[in-house]
Protein backbone atom coordinates (compact mmCIF):
# COMPACT_ATOMS: atom_id res chain seq x y z
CA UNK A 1 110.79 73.91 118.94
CA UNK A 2 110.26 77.58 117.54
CA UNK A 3 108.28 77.66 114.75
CA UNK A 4 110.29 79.97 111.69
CA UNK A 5 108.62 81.16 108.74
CA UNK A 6 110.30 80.57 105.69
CA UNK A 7 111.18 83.92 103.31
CA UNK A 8 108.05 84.52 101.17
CA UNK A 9 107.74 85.90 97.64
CA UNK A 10 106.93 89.30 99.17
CA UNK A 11 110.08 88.95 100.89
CA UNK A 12 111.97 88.76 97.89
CA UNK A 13 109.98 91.45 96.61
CA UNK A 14 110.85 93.54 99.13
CA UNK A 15 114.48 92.78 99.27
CA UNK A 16 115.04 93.84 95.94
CA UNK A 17 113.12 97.20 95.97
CA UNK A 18 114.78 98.04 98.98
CA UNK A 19 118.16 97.54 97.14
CA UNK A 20 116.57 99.63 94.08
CA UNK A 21 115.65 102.58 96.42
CA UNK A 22 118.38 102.34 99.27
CA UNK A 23 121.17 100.94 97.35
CA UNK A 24 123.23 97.93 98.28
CA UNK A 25 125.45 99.22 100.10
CA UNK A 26 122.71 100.15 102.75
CA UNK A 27 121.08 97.10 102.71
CA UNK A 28 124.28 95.15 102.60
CA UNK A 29 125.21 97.65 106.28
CA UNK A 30 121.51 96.63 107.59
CA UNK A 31 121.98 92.74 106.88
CA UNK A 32 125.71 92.60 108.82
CA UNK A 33 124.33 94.92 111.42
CA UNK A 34 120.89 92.74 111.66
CA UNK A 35 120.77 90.47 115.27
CA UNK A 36 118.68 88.35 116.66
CA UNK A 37 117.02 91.15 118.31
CA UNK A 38 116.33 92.97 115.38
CA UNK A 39 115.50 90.30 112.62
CA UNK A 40 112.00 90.29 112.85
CA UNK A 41 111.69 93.67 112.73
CA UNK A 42 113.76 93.82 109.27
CA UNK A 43 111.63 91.54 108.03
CA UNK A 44 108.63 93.06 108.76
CA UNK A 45 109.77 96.34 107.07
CA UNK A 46 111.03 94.06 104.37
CA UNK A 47 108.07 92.70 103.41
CA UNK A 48 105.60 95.23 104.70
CA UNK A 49 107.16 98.34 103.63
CA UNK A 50 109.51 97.54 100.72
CA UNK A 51 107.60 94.58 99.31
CA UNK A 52 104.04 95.72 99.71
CA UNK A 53 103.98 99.50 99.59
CA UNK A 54 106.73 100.24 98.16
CA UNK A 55 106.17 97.50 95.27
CA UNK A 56 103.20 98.91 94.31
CA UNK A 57 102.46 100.22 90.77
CA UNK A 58 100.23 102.70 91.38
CA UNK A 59 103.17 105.33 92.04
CA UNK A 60 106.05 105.86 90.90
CA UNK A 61 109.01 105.79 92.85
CA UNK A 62 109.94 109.52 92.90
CA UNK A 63 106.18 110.00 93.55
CA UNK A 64 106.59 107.48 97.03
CA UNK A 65 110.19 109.26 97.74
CA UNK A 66 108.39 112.41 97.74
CA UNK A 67 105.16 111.42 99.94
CA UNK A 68 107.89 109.82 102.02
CA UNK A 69 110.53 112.76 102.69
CA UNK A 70 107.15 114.49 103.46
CA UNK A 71 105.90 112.59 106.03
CA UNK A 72 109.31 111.66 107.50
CA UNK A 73 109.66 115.67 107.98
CA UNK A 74 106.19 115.91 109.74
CA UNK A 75 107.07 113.09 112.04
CA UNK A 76 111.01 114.68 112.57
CA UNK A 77 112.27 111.72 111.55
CA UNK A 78 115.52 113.45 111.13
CA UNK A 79 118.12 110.43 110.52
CA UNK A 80 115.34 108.50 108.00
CA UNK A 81 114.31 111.76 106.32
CA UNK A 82 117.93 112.29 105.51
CA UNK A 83 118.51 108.78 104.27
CA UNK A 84 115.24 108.78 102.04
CA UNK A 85 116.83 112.43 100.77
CA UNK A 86 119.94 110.33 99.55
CA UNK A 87 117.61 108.12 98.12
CA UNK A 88 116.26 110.54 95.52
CA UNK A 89 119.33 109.32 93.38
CA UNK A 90 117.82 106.29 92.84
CA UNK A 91 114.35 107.38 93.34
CA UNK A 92 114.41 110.19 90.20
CA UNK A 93 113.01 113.08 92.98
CA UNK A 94 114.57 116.04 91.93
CA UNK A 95 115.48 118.87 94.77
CA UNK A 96 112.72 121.08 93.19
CA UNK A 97 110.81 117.74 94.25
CA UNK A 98 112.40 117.72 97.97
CA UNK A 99 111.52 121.43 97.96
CA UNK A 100 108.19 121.46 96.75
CA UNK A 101 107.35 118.36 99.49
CA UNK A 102 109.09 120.39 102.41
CA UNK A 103 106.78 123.20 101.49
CA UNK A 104 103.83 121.43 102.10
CA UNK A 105 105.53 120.28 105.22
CA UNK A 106 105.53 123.60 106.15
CA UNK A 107 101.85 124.71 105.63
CA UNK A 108 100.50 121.35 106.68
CA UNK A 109 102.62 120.49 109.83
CA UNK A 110 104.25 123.29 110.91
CA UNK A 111 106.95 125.71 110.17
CA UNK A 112 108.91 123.92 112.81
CA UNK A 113 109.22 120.98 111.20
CA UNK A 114 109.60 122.21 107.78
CA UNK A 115 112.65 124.44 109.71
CA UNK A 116 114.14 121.56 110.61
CA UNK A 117 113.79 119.19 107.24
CA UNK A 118 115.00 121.88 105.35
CA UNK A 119 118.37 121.99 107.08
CA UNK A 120 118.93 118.71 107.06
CA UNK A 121 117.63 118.74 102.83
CA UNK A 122 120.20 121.28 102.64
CA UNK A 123 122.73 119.94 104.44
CA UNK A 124 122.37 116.21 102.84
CA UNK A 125 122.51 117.42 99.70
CA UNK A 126 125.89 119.30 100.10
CA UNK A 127 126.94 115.93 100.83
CA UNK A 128 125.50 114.13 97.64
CA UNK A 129 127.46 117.21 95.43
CA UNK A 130 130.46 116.24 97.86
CA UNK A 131 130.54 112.68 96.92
């Protein structure tokens, strides 16, 4: 018999920041797209990411969104660095935001990498004027 956890307050937690950051139409694409396979690991970022760091009230959310689109850039993380960029709607980030964080990018992992984020910044937010 396989022992499964039941959903914990964190969780929940999670599940609604997620929705506040991402939007529901994301996280309604993630939970018909989610398999067997996969369904641990969604919970894990569920709870880990969305319901413990990103529940926190020590930052704000455009404060997280920015620390975020940062590191995502460092990492080139291009396809989550362009999501958390349409996130900003939801997040308050402003571009100067996005641009100020891409800068740092720059100086503190590489112009490379900044190179890169920045086209994709640019690029995703053509899209979010398009829409």
């Amino acid at each position: 018999m396989r022992n499964v956890p039941t959903k914990s307050d964190r969780h929940a937690q999670g599940t609604k920041t997620r929705r506040a950051v991402l939007g529901d139409a994301h996280v309604d694409r993630a939970e018909a797209a989610r398999t067997d396979f996969d369904g641990p690991f969604q919970d894990l970022i569920t709870e880990a990411a969305w319901g413990h760091v990103w529940s926190r009230d020590q930052w704000t959310k455009r404060e997280r969104s920015m620390v975020t689109i940062a590191l995502l850039a460092a990492l080139g993380q291009d396809e989550e660095l362009a999501l958390h960029i349409r996130a900003t709607a939801n997040t308050g980030a402003t571009r100067d935001d996005i641009r100020e964080a891409l800068l740092h990018v720059a100086i503190y992992a590489g112009v490379p990498a900044a190179n890169s984020a920045i086209r994709i910044a640019k690029k995703t937010v053509d899209e979010m004027d398009d829409a």
